[in-house]
Structures are given as C-alpha cells and as structure tokens.
PDB file of N, CA and C in Angstrom:
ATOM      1  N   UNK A   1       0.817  -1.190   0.000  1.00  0.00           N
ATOM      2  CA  UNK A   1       0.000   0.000   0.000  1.00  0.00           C
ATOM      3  C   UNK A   1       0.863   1.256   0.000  1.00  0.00           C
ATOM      4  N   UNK A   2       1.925   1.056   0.575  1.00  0.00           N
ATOM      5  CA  UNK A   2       2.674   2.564   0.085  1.00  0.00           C
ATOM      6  C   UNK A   2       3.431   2.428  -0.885  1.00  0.00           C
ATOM      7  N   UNK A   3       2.982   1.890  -2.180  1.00  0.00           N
ATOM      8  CA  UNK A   3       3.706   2.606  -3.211  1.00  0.00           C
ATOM      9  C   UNK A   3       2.184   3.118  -4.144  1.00  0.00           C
ATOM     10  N   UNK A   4       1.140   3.070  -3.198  1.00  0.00           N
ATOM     11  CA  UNK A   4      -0.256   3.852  -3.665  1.00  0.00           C
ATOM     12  C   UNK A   4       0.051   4.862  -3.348  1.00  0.00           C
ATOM     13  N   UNK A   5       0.408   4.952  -2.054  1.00  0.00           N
ATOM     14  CA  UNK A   5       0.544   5.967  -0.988  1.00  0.00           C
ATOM     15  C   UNK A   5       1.405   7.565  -1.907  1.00  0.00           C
ATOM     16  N   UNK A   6       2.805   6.631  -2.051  1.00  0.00           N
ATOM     17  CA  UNK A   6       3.614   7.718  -2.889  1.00  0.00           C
ATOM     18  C   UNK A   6       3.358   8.009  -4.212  1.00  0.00           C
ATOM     19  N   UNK A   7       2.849   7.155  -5.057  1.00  0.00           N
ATOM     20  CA  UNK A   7       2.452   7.165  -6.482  1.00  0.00           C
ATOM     21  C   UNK A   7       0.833   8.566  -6.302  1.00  0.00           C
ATOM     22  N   UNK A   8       0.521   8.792  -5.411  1.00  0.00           N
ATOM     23  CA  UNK A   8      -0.986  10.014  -5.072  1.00  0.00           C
ATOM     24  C   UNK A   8       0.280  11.244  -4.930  1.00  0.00           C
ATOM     25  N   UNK A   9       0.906  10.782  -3.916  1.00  0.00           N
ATOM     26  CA  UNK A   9       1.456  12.247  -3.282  1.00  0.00           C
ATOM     27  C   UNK A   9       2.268  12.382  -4.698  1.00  0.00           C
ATOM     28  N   UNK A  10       2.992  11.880  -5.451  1.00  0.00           N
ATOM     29  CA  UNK A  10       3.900  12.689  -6.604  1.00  0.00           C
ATOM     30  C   UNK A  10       3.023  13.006  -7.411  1.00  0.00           C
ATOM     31  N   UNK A  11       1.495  12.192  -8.278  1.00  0.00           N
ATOM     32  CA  UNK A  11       0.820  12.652  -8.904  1.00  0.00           C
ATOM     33  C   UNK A  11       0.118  14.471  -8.406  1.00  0.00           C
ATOM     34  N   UNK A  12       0.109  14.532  -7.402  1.00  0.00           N
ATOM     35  CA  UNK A  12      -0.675  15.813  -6.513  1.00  0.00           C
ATOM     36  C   UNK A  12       0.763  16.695  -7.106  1.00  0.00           C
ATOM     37  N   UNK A  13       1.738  16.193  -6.466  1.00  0.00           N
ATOM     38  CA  UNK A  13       2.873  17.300  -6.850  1.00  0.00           C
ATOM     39  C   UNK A  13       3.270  17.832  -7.870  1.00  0.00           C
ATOM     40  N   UNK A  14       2.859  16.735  -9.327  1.00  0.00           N
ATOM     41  CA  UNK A  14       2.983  16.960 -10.562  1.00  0.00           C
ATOM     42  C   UNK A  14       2.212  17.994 -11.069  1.00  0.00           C
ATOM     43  N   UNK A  15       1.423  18.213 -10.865  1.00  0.00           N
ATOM     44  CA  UNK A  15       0.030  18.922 -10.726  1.00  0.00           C
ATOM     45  C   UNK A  15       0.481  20.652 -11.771  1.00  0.00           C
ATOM     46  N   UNK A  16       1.250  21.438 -10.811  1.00  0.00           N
ATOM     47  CA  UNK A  16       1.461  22.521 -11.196  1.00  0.00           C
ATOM     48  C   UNK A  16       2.405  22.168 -12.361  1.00  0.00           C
ATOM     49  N   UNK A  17       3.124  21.491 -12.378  1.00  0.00           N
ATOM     50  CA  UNK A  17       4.620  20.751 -13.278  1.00  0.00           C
ATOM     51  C   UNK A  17       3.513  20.869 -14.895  1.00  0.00           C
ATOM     52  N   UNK A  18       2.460  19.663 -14.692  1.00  0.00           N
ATOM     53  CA  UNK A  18       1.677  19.448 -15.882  1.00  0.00           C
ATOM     54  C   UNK A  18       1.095  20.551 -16.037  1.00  0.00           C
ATOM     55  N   UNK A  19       0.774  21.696 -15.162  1.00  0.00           N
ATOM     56  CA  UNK A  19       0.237  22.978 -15.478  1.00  0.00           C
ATOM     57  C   UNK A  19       1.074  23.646 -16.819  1.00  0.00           C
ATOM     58  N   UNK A  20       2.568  23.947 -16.696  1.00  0.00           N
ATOM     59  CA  UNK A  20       3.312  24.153 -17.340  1.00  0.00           C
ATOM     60  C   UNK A  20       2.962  23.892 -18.961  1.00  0.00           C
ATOM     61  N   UNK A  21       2.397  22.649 -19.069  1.00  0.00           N
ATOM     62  CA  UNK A  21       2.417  22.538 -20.510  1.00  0.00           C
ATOM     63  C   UNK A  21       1.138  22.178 -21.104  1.00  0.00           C
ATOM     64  N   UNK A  22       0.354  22.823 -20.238  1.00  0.00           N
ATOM     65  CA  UNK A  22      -1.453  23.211 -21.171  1.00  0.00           C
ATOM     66  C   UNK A  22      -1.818  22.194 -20.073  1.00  0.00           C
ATOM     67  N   UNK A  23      -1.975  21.245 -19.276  1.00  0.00           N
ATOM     68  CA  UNK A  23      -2.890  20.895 -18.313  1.00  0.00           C
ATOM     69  C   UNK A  23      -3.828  21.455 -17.362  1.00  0.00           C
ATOM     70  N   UNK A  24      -5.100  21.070 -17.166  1.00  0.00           N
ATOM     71  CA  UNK A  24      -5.675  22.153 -16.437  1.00  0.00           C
ATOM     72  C   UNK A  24      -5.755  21.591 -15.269  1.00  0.00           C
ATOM     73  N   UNK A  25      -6.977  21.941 -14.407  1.00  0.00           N
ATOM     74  CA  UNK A  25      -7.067  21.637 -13.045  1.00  0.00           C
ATOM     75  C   UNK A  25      -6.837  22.984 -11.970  1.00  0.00           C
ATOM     76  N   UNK A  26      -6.365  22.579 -10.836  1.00  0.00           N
ATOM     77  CA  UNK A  26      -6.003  23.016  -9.633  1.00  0.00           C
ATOM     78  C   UNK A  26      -4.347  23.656  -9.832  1.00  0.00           C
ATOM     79  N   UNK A  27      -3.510  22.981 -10.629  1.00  0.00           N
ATOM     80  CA  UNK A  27      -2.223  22.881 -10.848  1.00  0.00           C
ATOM     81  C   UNK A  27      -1.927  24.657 -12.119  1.00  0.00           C
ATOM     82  N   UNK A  28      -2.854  24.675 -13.029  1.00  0.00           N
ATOM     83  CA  UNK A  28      -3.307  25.508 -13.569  1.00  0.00           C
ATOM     84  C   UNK A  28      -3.791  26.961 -12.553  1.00  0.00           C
ATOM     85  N   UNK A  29      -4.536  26.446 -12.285  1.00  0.00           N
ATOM     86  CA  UNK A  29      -4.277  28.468 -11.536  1.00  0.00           C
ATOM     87  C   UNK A  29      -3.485  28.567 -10.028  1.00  0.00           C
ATOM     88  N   UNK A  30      -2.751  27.474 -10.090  1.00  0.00           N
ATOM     89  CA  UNK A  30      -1.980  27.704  -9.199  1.00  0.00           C
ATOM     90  C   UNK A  30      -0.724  28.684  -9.814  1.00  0.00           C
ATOM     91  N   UNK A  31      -0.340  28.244 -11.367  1.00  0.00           N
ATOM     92  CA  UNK A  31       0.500  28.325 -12.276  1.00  0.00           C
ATOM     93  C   UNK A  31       0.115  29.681 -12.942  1.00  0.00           C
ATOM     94  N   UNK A  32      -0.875  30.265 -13.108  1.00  0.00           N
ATOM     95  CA  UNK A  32      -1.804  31.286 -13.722  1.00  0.00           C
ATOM     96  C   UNK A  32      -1.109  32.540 -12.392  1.00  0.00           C
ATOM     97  N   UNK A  33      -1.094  32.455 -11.344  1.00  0.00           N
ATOM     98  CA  UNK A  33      -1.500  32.973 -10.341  1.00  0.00           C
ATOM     99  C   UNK A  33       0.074  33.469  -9.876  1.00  0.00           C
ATOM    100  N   UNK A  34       0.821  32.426 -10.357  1.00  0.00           N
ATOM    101  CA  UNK A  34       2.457  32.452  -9.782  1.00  0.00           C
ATOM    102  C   UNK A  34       2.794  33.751 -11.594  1.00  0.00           C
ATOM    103  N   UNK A  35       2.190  33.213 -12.545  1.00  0.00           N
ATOM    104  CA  UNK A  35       2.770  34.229 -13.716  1.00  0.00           C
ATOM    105  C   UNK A  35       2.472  35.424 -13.521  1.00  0.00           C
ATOM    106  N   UNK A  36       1.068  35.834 -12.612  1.00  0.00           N
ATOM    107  CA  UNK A  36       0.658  36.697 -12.427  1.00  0.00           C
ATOM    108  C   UNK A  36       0.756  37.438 -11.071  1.00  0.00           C
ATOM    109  N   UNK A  37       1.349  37.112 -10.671  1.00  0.00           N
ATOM    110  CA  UNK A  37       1.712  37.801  -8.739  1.00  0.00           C
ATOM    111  C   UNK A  37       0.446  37.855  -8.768  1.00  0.00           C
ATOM    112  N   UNK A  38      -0.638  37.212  -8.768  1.00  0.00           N
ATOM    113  CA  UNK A  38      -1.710  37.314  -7.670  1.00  0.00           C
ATOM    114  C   UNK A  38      -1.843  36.225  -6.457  1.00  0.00           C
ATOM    115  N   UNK A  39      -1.451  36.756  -5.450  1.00  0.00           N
ATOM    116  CA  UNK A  39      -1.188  35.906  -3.945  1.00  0.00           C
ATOM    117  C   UNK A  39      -2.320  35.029  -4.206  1.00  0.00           C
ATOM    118  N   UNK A  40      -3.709  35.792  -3.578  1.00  0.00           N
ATOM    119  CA  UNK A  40      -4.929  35.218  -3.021  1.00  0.00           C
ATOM    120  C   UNK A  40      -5.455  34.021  -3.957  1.00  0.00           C
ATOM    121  N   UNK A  41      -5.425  34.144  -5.002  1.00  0.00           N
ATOM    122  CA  UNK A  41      -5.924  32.617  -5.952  1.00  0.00           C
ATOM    123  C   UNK A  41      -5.114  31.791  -5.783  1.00  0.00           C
ATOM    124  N   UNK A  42      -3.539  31.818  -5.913  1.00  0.00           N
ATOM    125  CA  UNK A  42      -2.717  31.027  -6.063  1.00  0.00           C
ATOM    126  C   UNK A  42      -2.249  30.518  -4.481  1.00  0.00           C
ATOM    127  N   UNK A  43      -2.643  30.988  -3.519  1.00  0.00           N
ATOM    128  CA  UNK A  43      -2.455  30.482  -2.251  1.00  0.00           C
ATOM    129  C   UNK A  43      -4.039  29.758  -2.193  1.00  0.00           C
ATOM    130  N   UNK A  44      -4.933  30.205  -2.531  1.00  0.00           N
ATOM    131  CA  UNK A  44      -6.472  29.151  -2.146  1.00  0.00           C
ATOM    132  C   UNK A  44      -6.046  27.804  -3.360  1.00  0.00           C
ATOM    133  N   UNK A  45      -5.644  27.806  -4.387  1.00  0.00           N
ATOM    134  CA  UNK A  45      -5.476  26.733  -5.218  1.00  0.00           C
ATOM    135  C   UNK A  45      -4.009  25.937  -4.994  1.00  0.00           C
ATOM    136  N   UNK A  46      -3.370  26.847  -4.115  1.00  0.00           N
ATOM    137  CA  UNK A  46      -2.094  25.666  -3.486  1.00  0.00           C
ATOM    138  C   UNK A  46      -2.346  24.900  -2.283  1.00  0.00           C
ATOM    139  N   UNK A  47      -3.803  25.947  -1.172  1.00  0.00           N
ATOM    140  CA  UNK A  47      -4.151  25.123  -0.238  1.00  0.00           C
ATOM    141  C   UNK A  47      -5.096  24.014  -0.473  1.00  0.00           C
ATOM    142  N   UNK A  48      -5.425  23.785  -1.423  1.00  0.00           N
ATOM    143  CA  UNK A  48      -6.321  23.015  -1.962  1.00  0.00           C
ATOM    144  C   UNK A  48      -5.993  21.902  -2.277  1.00  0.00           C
ATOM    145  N   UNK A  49      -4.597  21.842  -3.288  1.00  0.00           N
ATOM    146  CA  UNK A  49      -4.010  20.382  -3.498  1.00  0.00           C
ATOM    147  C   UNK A  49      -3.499  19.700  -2.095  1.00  0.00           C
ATOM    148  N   UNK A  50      -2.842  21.408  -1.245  1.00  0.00           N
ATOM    149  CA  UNK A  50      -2.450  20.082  -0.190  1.00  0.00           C
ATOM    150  C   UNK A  50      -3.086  19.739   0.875  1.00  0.00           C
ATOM    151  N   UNK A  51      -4.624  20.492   0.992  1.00  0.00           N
ATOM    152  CA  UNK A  51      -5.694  19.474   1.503  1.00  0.00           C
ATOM    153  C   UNK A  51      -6.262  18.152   1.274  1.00  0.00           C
ATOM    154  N   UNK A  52      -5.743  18.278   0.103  1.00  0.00           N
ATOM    155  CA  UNK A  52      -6.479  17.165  -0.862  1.00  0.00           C
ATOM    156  C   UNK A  52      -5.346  16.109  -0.767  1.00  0.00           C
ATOM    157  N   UNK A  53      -4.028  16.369  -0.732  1.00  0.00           N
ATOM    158  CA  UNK A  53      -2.480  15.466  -0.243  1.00  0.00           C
ATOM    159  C   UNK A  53      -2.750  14.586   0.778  1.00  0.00           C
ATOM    160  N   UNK A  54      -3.279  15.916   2.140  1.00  0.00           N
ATOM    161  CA  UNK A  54      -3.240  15.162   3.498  1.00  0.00           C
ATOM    162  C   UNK A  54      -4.786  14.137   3.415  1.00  0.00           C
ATOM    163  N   UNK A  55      -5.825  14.572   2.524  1.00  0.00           N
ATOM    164  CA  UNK A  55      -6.640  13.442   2.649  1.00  0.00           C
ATOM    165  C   UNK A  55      -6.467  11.954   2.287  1.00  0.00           C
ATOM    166  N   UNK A  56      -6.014  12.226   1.150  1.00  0.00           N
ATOM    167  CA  UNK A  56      -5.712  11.113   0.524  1.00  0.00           C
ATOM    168  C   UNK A  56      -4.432  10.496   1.320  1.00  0.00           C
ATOM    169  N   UNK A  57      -3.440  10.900   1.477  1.00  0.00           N
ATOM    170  CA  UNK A  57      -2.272  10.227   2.503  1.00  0.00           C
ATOM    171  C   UNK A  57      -3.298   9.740   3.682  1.00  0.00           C
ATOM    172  N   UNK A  58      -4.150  10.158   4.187  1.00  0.00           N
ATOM    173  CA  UNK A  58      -5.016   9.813   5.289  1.00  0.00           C
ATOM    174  C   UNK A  58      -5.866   8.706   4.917  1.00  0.00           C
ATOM    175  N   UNK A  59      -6.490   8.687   4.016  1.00  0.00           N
ATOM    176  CA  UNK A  59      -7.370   7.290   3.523  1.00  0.00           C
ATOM    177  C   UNK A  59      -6.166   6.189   3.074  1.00  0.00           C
ATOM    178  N   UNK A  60      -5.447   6.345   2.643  1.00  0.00           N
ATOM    179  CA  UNK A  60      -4.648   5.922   1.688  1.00  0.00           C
ATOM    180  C   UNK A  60      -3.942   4.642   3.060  1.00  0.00           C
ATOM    181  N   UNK A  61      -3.664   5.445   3.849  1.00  0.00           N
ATOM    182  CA  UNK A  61      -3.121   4.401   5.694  1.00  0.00           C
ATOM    183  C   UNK A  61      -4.072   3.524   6.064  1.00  0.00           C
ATOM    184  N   UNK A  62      -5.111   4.537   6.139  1.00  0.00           N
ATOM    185  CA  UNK A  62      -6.416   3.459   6.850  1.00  0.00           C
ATOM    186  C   UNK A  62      -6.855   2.482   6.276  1.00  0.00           C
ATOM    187  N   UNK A  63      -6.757   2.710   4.709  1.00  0.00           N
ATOM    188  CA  UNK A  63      -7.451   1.426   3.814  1.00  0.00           C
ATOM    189  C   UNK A  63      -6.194   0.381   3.976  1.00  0.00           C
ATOM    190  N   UNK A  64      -4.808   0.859   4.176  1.00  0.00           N
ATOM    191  CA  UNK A  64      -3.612  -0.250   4.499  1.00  0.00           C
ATOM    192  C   UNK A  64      -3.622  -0.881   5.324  1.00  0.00           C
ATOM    193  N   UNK A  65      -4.352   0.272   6.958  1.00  0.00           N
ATOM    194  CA  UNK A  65      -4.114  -0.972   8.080  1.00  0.00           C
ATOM    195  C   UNK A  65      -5.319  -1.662   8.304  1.00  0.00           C
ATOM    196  N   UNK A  66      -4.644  -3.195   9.023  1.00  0.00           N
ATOM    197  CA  UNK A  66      -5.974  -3.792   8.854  1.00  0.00           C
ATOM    198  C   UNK A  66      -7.115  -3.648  10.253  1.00  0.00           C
ATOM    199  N   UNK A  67      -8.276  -4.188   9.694  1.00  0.00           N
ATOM    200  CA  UNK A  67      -9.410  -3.438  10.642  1.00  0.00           C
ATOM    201  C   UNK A  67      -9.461  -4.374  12.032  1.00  0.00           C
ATOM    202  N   UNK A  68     -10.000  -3.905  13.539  1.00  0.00           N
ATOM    203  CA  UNK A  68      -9.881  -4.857  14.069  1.00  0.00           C
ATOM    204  C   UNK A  68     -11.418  -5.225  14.545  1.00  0.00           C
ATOM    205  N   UNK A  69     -11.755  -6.090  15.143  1.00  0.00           N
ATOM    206  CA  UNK A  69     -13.293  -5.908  15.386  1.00  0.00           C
ATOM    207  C   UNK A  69     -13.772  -5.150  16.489  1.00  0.00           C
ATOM    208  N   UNK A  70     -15.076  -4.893  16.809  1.00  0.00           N
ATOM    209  CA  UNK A  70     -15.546  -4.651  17.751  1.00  0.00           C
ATOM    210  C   UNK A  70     -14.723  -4.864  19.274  1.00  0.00           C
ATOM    211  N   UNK A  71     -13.997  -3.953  19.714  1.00  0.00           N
ATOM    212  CA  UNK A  71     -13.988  -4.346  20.992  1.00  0.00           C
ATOM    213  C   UNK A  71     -15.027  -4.712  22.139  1.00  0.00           C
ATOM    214  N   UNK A  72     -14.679  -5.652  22.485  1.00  0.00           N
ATOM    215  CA  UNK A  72     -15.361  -6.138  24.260  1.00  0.00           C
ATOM    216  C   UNK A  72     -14.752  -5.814  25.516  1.00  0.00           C
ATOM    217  N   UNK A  73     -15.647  -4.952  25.759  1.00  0.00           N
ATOM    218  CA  UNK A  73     -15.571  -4.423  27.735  1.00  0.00           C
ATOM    219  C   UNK A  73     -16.387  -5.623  28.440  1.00  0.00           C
ATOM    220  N   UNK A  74     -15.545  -5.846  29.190  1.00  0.00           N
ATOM    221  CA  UNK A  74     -16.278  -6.694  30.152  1.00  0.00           C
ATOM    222  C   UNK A  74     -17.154  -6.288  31.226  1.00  0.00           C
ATOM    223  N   UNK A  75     -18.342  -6.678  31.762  1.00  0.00           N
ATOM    224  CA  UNK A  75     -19.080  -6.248  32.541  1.00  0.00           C
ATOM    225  C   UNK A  75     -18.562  -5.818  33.718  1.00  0.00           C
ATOM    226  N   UNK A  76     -18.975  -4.689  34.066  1.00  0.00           N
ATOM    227  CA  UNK A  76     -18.457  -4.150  35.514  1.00  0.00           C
ATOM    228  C   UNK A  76     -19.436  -4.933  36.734  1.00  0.00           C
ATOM    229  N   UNK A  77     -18.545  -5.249  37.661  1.00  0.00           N
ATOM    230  CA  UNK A  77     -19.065  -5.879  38.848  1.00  0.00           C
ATOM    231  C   UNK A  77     -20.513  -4.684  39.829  1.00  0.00           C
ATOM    232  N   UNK A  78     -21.583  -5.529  39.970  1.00  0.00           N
ATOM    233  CA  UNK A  78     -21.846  -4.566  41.015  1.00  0.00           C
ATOM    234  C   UNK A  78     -21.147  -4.050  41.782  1.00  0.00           C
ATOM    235  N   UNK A  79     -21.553  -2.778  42.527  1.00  0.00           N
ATOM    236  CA  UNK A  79     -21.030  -2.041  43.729  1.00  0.00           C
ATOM    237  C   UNK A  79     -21.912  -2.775  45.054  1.00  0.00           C
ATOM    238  N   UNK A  80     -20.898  -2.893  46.136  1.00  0.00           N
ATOM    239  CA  UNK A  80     -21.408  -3.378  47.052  1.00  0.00           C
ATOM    240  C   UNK A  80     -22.444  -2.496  48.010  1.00  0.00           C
ATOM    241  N   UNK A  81     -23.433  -2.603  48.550  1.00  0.00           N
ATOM    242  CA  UNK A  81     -24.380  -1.981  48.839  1.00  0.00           C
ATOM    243  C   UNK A  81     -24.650  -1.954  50.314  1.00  0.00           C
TER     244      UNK A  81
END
C-alpha cells in the first residue's frame, strides 16, 4: 500500500509541473497565479491540493491498516451496597 501511498502524493505534486504545458485543473491556476503575482488565488489553489495530499495520505493508511473488530468491555461488577 505505500507505493499507492507515494504514487498520489507525486501525482498531486505533478500537478502545477503538468500545469506548465497546457494541463488544467487546480495545478493551472496555481500556475496562472504564480505568472501573475496574484497571492490570493494562487495560495487558495495551493491550499487546496495540499488538503487534498493530506486526505488522501489519510485514507490511503487506513485502507492499508488492517481493521480490528468490535472491541469487548467486560461487565463491571456490582457495587457493594
């Protein structure tokens, strides 16, 4: 599972790279935004991929580790009265 793991995070990183040569997306006005000194787009469309990084790195673990069942608590004893 982690070569899913890293094969997401370099695709995400490629992102602005493929912007470079007519790709669109997120990677695109990140790229639009850097030609153009405009901060505010190009910081909401850079926080965006790497929201979208930490999700996927986040699903990407959980679907790896494996599940365990239901835990069991054992009954608590009465209190003596």
């Amino acid at each position: 599972m982690t070569g899913i793991n890293q094969t997401l995070m370099l695709s995400l990183s490629m992102a602005v790279i493929a912007a470079m040569i007519g790709a669109g997306g997120l990677g695109a006005v990140v790229f639009r935004s850097i030609t153009r000194v405009e901060v505010g787009p190009g910081f909401e469309a850079g926080l965006a991929i790497v929201l979208l990084a930490i999700l996927l790195d986040r699903l990407s673990q959980n679907l790896a580790r494996p599940s365990k069942g239901p835990e069991r608590v054992a009954p608590r004893a009465p209190e003596p009265a």
